[in-house]
C-alpha atoms as a PDB file:
ATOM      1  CA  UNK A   1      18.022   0.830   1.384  1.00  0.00           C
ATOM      2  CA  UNK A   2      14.600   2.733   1.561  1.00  0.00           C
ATOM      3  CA  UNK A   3      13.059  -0.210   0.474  1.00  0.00           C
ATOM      4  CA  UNK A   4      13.858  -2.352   3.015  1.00  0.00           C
ATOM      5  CA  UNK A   5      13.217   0.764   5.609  1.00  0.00           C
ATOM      6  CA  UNK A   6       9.409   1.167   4.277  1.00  0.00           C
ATOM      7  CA  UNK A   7       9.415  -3.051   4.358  1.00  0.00           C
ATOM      8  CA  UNK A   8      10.167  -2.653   7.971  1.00  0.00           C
ATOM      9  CA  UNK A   9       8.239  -0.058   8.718  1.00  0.00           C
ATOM     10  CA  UNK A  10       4.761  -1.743   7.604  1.00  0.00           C
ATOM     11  CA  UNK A  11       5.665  -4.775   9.092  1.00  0.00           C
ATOM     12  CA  UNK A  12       5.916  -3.151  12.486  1.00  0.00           C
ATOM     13  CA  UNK A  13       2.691  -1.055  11.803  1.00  0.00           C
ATOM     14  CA  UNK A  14       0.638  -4.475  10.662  1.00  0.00           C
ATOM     15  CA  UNK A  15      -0.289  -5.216  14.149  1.00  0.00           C
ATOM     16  CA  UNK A  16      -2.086  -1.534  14.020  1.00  0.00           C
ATOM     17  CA  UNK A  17      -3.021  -1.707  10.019  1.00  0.00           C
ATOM     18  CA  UNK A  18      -5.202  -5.146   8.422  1.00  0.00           C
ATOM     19  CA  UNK A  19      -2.289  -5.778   6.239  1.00  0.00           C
ATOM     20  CA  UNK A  20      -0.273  -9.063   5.441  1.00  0.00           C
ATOM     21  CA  UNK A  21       3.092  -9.690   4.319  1.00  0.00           C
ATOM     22  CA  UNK A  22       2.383  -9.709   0.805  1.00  0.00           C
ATOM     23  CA  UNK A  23       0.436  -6.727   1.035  1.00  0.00           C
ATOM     24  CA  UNK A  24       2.967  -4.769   2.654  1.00  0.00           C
ATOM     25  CA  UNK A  25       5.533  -5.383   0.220  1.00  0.00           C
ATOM     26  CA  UNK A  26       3.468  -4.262  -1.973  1.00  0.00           C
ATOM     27  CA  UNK A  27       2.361  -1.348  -0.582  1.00  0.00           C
ATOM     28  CA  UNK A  28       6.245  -0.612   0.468  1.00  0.00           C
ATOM     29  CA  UNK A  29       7.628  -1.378  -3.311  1.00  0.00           C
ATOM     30  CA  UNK A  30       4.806   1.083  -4.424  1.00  0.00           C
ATOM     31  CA  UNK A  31       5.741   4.007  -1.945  1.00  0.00           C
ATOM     32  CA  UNK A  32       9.401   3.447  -3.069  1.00  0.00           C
ATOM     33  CA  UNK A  33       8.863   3.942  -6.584  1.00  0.00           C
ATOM     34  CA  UNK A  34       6.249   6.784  -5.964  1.00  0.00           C
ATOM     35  CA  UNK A  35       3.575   4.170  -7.988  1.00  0.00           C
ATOM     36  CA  UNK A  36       0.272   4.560  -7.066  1.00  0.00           C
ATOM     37  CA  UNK A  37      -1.827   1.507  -6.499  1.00  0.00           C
ATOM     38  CA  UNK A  38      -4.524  -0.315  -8.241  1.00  0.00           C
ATOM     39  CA  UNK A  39      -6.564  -1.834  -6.109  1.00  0.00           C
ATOM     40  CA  UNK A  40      -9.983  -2.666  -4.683  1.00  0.00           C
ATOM     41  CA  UNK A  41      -8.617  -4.340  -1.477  1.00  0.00           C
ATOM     42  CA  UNK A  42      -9.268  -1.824   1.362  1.00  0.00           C
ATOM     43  CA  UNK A  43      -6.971  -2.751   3.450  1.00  0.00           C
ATOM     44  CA  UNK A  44      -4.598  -0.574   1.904  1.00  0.00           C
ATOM     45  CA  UNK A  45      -6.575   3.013   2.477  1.00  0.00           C
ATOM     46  CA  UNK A  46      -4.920   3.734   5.950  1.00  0.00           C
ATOM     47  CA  UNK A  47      -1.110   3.644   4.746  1.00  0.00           C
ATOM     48  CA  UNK A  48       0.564   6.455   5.298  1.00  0.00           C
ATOM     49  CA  UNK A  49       2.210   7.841   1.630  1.00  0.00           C
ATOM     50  CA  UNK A  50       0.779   5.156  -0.499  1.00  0.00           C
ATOM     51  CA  UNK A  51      -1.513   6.717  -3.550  1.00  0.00           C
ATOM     52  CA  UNK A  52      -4.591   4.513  -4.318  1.00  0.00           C
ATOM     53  CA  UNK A  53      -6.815   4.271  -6.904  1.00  0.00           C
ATOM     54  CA  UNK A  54      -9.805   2.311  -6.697  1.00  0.00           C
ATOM     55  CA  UNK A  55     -11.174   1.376 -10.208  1.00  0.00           C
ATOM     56  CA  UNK A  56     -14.573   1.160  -8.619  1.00  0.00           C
ATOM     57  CA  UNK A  57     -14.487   4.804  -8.260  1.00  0.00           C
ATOM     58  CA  UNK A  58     -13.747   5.097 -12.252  1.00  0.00           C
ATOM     59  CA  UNK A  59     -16.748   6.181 -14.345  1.00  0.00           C
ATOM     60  CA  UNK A  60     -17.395   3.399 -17.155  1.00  0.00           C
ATOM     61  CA  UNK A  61     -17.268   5.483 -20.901  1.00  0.00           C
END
């Protein structure tokens, strides 16, 4: 049920947030399961409760 609540919840916020479909059931699915993100799309670095990392920002051994 919180699933579909966070689905809703960045669908109504998309207008506000550069964010498709796809991306926000991702982003949802990830703040459900307290996941963080890979990504280097940053669209996602305004959403409230979702945890990011970017792999850019990961030093190369």
């Amino acid at each position: 049920m919180a699933y579909t609540g966070n689905c809703k919840t960045m669908r109504k916020n998309q207008t506000r947030q550069k964010i498709n479909t796809p991306g926000a059931i991702i982003a949802a699915t990830a703040i459900e399961h307290n996941l963080t993100l890979i990504t280097s799309d940053r669209d996602f670095d305004n959403i409230k409760g979702l945890s990011i990392l970017h792999p850019e920002s990961l030093s190369m051994l």
